[in-house]
Protein backbone atom coordinates (compact mmCIF):
# COMPACT_ATOMS: atom_id res chain seq x y z
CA UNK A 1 11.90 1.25 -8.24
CA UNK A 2 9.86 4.36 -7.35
CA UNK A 3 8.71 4.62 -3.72
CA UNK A 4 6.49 7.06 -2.25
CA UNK A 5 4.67 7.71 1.32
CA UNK A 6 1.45 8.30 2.64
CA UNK A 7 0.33 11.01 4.89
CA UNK A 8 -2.12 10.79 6.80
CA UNK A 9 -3.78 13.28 9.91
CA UNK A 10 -6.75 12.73 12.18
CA UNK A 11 -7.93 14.80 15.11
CA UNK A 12 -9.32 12.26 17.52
CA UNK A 13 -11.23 14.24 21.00
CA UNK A 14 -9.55 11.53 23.09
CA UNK A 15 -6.22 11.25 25.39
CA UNK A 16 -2.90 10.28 24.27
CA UNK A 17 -3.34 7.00 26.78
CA UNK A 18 -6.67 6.02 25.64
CA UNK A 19 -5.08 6.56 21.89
CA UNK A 20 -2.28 4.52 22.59
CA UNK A 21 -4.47 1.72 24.08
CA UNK A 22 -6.25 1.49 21.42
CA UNK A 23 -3.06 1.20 18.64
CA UNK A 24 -1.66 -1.59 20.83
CA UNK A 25 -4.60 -3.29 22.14
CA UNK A 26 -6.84 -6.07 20.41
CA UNK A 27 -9.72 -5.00 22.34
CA UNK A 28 -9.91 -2.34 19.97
CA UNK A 29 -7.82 -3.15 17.29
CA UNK A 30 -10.40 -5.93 16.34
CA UNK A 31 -13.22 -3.26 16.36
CA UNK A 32 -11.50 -1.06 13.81
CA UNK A 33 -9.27 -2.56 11.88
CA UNK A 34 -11.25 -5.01 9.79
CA UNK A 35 -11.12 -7.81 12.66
CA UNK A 36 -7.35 -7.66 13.21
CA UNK A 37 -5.88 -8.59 16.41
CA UNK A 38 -2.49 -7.21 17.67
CA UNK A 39 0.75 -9.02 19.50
CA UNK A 40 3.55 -7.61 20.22
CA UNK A 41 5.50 -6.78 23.80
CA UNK A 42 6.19 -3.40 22.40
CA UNK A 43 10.23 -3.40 22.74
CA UNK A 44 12.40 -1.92 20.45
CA UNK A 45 13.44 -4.84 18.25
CA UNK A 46 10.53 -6.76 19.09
CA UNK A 47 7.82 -8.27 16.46
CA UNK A 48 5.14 -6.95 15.83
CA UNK A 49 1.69 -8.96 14.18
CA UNK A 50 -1.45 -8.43 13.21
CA UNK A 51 -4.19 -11.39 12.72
CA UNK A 52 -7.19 -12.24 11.34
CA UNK A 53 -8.98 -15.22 11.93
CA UNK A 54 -6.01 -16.79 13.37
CA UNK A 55 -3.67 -15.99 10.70
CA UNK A 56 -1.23 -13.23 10.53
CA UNK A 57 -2.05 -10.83 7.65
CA UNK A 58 1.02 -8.21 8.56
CA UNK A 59 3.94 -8.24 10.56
CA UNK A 60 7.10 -6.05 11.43
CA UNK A 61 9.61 -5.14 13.38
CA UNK A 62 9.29 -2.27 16.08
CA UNK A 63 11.91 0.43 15.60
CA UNK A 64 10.80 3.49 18.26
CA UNK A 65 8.03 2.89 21.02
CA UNK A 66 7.59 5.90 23.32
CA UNK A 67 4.37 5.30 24.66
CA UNK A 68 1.67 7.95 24.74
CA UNK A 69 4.08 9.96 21.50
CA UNK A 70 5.58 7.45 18.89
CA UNK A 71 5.06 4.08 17.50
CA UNK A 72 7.00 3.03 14.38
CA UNK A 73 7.77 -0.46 12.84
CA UNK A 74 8.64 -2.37 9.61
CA UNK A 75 5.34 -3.05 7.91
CA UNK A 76 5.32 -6.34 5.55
CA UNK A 77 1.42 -7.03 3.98
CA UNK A 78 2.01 -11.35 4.28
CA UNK A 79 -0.10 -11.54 1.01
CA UNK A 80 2.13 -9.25 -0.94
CA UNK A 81 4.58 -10.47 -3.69
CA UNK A 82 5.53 -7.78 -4.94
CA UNK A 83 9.50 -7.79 -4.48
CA UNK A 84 11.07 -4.62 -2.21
CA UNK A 85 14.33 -3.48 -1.29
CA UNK A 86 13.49 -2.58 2.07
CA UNK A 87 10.56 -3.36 3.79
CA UNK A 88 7.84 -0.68 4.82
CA UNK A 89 7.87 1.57 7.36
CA UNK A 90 4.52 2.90 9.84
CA UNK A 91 4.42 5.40 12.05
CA UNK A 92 1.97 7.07 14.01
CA UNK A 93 2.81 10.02 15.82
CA UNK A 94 0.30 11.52 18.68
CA UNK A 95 0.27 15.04 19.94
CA UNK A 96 -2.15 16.46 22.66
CA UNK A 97 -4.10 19.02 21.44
CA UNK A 98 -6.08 19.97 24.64
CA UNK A 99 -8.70 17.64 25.39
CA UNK A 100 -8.09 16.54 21.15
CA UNK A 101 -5.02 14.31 19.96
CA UNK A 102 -3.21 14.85 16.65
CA UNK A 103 -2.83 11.59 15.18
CA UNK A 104 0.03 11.79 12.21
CA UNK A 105 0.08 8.36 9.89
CA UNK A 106 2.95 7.97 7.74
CA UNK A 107 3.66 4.95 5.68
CA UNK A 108 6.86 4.64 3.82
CA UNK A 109 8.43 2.56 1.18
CA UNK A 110 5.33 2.26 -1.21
CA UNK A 111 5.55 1.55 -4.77
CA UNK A 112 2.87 2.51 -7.23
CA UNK A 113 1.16 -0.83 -7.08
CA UNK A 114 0.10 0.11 -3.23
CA UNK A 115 -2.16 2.71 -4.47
CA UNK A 116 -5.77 1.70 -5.92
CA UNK A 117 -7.07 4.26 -7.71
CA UNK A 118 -10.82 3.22 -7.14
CA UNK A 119 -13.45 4.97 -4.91
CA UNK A 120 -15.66 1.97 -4.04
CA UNK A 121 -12.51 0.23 -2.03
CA UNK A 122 -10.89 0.00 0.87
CA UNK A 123 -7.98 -1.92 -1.26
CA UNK A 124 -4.97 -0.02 -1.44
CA UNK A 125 -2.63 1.78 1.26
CA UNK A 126 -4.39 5.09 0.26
CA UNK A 127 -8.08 3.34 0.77
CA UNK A 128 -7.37 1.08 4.11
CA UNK A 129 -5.29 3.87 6.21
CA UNK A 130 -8.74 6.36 5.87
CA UNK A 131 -10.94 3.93 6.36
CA UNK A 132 -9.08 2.41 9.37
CA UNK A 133 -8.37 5.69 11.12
CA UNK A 134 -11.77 6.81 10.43
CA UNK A 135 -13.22 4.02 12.38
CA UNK A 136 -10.77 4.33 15.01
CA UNK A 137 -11.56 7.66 15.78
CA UNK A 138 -15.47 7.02 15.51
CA UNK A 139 -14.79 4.13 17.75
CA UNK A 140 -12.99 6.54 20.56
CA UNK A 141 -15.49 9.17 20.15
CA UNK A 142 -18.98 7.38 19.98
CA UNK A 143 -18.15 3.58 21.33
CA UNK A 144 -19.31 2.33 18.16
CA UNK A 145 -17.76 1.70 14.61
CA UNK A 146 -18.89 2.37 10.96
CA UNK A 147 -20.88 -0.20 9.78
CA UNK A 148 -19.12 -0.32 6.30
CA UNK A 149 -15.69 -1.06 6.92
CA UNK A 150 -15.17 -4.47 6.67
CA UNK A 151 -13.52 -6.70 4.17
């Protein structure tokens, strides 16, 4: 099985804290990713969910939480049957850039059936991670979200 990653970088003019509030925080979470609520206690070990409309869509295992720097965890899509050796892997890395934050997404363990080659999407690991960090970062900036994300 061939497995890839996906990069992803976003300069967000926010704080670290206010970052990091919003990756582990429902309050925002459900603003820019599709609806999606968050749980976890943020422990090393610990699960990690994310909901919508009361049922989980993804879930993991966290492997590194240094708050304000590094978030990583196990990444399984619930709807997904396509059959993996290992699960997936997410990580977002933040680095203060001055009164900016360096947000680093990297997604590991894809196969070629997590890309969609499509423009008019937001299917695909390659089409949800842009459109979800976009609206993140519009969120943090402006207090509102893009209109068009939503599935």
């Amino acid at each position: 099985m061939t497995e890839t990653t996906f990069l992803y970088t976003i300069y967000i003019a926010t704080t670290p804290e206010k970052l990091w509030e919003a990756l582990t925080s429902s309050v925002y979470t459900e603003k820019y990713f599709f609806g999606s609520s968050i749980q976890s206690d943020w422990i090393e070990g610990s699960s990690i969910t994310y909901s919508r409309n009361e049922e989980v869509t993804d879930y993991g295992i966290i492997l590194k939480c240094e708050p304000y720097r590094l978030l990583s965890f196990t990444w399984t899509y619930a709807a997904d049957k396509t059959v993996r050796d290992e699960p997936q892997k997410v990580t977002f890395e933040l680095t203060p850039l001055d009164s900016t934050v360096k947000l680093k997404l990297k997604h590991e363990g894809l196969v070629p059936a997590d890309i969609v080659e499509k423009e008019d999407t937001f299917e695909g690991i390659n089409n949800g991670w842009p459109a979800i960090l976009s609206n993140l970062k519009s969120l943090l900036e402006t207090g509102t979200t893009l209109r068009a994300i939503t599935i």
